[in-house]
Protein backbone atom coordinates (compact mmCIF):
# COMPACT_ATOMS: atom_id res chain seq x y z
CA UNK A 1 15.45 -1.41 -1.95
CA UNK A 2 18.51 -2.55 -3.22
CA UNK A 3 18.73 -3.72 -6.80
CA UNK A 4 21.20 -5.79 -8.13
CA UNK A 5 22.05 -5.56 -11.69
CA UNK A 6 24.17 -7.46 -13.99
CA UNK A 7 25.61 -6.07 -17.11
CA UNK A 8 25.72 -7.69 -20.15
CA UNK A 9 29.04 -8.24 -22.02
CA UNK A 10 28.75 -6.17 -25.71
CA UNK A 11 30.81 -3.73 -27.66
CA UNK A 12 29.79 -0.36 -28.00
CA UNK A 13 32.12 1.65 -30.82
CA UNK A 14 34.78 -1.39 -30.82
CA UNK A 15 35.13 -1.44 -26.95
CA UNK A 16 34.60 -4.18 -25.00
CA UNK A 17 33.00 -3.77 -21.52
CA UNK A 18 33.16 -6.22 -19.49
CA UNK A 19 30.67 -8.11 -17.32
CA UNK A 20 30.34 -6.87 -14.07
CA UNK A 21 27.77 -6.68 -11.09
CA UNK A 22 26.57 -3.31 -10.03
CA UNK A 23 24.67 -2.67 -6.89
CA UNK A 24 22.30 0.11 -6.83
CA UNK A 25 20.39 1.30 -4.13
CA UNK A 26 17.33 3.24 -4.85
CA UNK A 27 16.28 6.10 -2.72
CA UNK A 28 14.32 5.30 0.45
CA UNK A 29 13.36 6.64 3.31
CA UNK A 30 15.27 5.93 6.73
CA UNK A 31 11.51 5.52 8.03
CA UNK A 32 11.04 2.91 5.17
CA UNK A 33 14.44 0.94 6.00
CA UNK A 34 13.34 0.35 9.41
CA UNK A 35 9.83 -0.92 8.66
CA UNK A 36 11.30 -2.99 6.07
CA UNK A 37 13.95 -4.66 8.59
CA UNK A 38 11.66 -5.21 11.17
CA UNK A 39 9.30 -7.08 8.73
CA UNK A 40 12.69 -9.14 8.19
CA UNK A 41 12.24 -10.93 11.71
CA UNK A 42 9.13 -12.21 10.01
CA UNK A 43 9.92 -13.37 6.61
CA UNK A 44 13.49 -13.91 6.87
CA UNK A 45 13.90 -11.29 4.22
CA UNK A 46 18.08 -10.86 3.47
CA UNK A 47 17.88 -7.75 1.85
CA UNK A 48 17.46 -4.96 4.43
CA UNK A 49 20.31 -6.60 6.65
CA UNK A 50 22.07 -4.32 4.24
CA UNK A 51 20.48 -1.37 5.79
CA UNK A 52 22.62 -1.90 8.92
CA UNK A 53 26.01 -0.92 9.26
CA UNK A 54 27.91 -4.55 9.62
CA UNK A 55 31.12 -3.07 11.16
CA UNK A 56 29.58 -0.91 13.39
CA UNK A 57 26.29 -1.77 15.20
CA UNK A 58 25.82 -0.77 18.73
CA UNK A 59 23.29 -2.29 20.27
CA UNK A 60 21.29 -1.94 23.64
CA UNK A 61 18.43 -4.36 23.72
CA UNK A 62 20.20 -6.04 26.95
CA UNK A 63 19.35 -9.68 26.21
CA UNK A 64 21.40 -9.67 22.92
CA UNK A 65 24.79 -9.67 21.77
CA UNK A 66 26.44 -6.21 19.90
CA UNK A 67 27.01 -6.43 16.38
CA UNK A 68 25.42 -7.71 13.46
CA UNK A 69 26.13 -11.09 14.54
CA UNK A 70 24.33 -10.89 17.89
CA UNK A 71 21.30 -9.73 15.91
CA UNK A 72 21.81 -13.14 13.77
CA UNK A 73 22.03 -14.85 16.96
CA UNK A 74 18.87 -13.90 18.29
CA UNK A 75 17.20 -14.74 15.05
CA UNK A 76 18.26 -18.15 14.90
CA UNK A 77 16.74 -18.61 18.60
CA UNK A 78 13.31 -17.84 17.18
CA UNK A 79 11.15 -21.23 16.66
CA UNK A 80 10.69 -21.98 12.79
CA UNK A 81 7.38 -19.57 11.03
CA UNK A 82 6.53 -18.47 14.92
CA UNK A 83 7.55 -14.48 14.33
CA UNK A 84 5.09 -11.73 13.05
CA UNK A 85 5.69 -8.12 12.90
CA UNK A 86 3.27 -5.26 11.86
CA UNK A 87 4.56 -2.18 12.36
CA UNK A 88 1.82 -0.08 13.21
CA UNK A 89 3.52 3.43 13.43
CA UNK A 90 6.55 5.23 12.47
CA UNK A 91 8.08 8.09 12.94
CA UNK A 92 11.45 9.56 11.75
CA UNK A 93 13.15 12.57 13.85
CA UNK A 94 16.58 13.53 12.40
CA UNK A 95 19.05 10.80 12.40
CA UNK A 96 16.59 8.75 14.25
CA UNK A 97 13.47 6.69 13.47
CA UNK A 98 11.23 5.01 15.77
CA UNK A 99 8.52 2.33 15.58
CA UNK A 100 5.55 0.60 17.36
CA UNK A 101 5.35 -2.84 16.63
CA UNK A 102 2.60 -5.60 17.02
CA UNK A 103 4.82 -8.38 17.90
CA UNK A 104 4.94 -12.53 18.16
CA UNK A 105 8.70 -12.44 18.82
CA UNK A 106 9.22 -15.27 21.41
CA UNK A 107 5.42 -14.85 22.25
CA UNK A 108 2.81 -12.00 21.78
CA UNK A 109 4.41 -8.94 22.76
CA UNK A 110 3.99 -4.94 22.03
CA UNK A 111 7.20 -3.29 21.61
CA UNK A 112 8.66 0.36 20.68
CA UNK A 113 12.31 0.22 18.44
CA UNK A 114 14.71 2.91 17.97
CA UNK A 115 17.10 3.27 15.39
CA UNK A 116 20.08 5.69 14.70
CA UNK A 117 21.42 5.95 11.26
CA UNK A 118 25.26 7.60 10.28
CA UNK A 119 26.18 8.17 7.25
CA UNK A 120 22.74 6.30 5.60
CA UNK A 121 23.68 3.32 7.83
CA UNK A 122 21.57 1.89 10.97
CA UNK A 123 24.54 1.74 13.73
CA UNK A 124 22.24 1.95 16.45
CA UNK A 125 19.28 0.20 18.32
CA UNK A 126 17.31 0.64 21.32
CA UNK A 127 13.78 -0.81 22.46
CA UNK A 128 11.39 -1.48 24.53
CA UNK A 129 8.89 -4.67 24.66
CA UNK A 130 5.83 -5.56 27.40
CA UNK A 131 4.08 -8.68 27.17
CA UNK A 132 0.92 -8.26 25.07
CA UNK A 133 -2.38 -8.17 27.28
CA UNK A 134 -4.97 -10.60 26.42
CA UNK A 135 -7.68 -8.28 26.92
CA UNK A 136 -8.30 -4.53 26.45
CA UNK A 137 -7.88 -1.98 29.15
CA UNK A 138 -10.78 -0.41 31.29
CA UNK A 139 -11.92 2.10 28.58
CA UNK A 140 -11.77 -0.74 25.67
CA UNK A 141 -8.77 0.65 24.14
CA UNK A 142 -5.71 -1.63 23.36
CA UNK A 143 -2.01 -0.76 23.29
CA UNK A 144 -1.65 -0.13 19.39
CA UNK A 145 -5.20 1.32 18.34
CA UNK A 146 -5.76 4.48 17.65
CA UNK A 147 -5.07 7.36 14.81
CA UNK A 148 -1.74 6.98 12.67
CA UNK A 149 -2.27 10.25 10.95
CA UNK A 150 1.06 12.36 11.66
CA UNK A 151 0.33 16.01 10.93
CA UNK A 152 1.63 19.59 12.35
CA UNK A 153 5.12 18.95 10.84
CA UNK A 154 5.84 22.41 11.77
CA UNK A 155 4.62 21.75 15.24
CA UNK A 156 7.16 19.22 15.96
CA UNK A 157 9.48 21.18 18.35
CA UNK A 158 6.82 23.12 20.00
CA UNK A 159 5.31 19.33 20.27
CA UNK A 160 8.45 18.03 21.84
CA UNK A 161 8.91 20.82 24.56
CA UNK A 162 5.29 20.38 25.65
CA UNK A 163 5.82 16.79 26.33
CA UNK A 164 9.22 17.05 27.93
CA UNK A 165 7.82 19.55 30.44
CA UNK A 166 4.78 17.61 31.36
CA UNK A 167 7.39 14.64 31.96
CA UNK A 168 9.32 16.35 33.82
CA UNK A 169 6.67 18.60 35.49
CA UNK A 170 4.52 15.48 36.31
CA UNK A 171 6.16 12.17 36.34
CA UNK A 172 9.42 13.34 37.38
CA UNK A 173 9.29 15.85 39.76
CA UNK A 174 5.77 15.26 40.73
CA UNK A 175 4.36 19.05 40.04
CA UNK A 176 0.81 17.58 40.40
CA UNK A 177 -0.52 21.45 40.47
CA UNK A 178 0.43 21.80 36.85
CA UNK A 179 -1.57 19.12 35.11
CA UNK A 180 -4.20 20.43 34.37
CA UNK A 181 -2.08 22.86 32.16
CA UNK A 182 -1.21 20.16 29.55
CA UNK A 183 -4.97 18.56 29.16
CA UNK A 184 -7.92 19.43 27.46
CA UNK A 185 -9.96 18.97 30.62
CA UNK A 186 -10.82 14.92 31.05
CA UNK A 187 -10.31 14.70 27.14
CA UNK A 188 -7.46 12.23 27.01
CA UNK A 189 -7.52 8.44 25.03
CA UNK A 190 -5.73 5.97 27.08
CA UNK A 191 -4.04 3.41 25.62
CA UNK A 192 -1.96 1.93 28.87
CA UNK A 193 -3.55 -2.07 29.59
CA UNK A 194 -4.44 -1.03 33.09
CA UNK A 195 -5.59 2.05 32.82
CA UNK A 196 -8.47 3.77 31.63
CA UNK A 197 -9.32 7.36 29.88
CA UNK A 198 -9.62 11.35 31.03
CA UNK A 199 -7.27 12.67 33.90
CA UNK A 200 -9.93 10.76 36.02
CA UNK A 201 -8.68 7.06 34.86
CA UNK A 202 -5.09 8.53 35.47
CA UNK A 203 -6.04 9.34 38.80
CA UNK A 204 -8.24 6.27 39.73
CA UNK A 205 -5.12 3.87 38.38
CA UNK A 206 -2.76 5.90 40.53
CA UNK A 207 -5.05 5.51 43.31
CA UNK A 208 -5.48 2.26 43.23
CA UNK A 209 -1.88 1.28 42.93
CA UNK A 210 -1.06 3.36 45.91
CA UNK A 211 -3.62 1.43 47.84
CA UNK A 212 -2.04 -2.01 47.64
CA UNK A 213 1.87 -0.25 47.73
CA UNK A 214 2.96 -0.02 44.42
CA UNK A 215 4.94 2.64 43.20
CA UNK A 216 5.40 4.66 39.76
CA UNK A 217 8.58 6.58 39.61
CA UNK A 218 9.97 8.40 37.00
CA UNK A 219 13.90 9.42 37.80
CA UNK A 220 15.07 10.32 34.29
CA UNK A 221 13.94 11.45 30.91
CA UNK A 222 17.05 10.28 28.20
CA UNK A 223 15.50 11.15 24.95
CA UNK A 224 13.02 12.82 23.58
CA UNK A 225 11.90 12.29 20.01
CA UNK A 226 9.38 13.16 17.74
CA UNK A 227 7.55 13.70 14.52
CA UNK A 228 4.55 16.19 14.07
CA UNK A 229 1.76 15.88 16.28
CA UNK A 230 3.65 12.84 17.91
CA UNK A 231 6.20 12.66 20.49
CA UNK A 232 8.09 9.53 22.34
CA UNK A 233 10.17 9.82 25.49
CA UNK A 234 12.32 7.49 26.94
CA UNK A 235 12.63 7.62 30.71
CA UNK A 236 14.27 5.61 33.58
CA UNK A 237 12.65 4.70 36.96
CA UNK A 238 11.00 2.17 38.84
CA UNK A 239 7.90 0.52 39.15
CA UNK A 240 6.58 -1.73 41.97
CA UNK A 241 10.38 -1.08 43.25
CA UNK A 242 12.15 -3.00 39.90
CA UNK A 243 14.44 -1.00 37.90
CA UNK A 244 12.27 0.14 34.78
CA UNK A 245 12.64 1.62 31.61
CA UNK A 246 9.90 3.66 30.68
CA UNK A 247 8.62 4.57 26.24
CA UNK A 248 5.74 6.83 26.36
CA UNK A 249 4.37 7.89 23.27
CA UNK A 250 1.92 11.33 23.24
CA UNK A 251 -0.05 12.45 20.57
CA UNK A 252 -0.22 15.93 20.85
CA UNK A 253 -3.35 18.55 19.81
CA UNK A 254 -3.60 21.78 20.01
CA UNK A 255 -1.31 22.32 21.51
CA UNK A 256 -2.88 19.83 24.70
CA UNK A 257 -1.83 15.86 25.34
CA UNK A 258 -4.59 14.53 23.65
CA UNK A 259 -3.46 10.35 23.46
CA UNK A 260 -1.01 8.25 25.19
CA UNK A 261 0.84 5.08 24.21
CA UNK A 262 3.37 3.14 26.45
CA UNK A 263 5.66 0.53 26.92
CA UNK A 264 7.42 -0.70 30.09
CA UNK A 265 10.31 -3.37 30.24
CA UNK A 266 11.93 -4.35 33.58
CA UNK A 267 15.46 -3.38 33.41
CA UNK A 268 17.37 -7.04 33.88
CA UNK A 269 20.06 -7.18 36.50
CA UNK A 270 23.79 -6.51 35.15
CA UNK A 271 25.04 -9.74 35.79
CA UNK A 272 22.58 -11.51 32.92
CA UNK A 273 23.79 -8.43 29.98
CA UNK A 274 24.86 -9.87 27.11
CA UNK A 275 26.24 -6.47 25.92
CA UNK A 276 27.98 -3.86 27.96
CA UNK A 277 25.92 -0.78 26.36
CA UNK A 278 23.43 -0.27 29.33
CA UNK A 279 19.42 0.18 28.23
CA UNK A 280 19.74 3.89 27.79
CA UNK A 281 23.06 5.73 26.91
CA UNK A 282 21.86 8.14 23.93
């Protein structure tokens, strides 16, 4: 939070000092910044603008201008009292945090935000948003439910590596012998809209996409990011042939995949950017 203070005009020991405005910003989290910002978009809040670096703020949402001003932009588009934002998880990884948001930001929408702060400033942004399902996927579960609980601190590397090879192993370079290496059996809480959970709604989803020709493919994993017992990748590929950007988030235990998360955006053609930053480029 940033606090304000103005001092009053006195004399202390025949001194004057003289009034003057004195901007103090109390210790926060980067974690805390970001939730706070995002909450912004709904109540118009002025305050944490100040968390973002104003001469230096690169941003890679495709459908919005760089710089603080495109951000502005984009906010002024919104219809009057029609944005709300609960953050329902964050996570903080170095220099970076990133959130899952429940969304009504130009409609209902689930989306996934990443952040890069220098120097205690946000000069970076990334995200992902999918249209919000009206209904919850085959094993009840929606996109943001689930446990928040972020534990194993000291796990978070091991974390990270397990998930990066099961990306890699499995959605990249199709290693389908290997999968059973990163499950607890069929124990595994879906949280996709179309899919439903164990290894066996993986499978039957996969199936059934195959049999009316649509495609999954992961090409690239760009990032990898995480806090404790929860890890986010952020991967490039296609889906049903379209250019896709891919942020899957895994919560990990013991040492198994034991929850999934996800959001997909189509990647827009280059010809409608309204930034030259490209969707990935960490």
């Amino acid at each position: 939070m940033i606090i304000t203070s103005l001092a009053m005009s006195h004399n202390v020991n025949g001194q004057s000092i003289t009034n003057h405005k004195k901007e103090e910003t109390m210790k926060i989290s980067k974690k805390e910044q970001v939730v706070s910002l995002l909450k912004a978009i709904e109540t118009g809040a002025s305050e944490p603008i100040g968390y973002i670096n104003a001469d230096n703020y690169v941003q890679h949402n495709l459908g919005v201008e760089d710089g603080l001003a495109g951000f502005g932009a984009l906010l002024q588009q919104l219809p009057p009292n029609s944005a709300k934002v609960n953050t329902v998880r964050a996570f903080e990884d170095g220099d970076f945090v990133f959130a899952q948001t429940d969304y009504n930001f130009f409609g209902p929408k689930i989306g996934i935000d990443i952040f890069r702060f220098e120097n205690g400033k946000i000069v970076e942004h990334w995200d992902n948003l999918q249209e919000k399902p009206n209904s919850p996927n085959p094993s009840g579960r929606t996109m943001i439910d689930g446990t928040t609980e972020i534990k194993d601190l000291d796990k978070t590397e091991a974390n990270k590596t397990l998930v990066a090879n099961f990306v890699n192993d499995i959605l990249v370079n199709g290693k389908m012998e290997k999968i059973t290496n990163y499950f607890d059996g069929d124990n595994y809480i879906q949280h996709n809209p179309q899919i439903g959970d164990g290894l066996s709604g993986l499978g039957a989803a996969l199936e059934h996409m195959a049999s009316i020709g649509v495609t999954m493919k992961f090409d690239t994993v760009h990032k990898v990011l995480g806090e404790g017992n929860f890890v986010l990748t952020i991967s490039e590929g296609s889906f049903g042939g379209a250019h896709t950007s891919y942020y899957d988030l895994f919560r990990v235990e013991n040492g198994k995949i034991a929850e999934h998360w996800d959001v997909m955006e189509t990647i827009a053609s280059k010809e409608s950017w309204k930034n030259a930053n490209g969707k990935f480029g960490f």
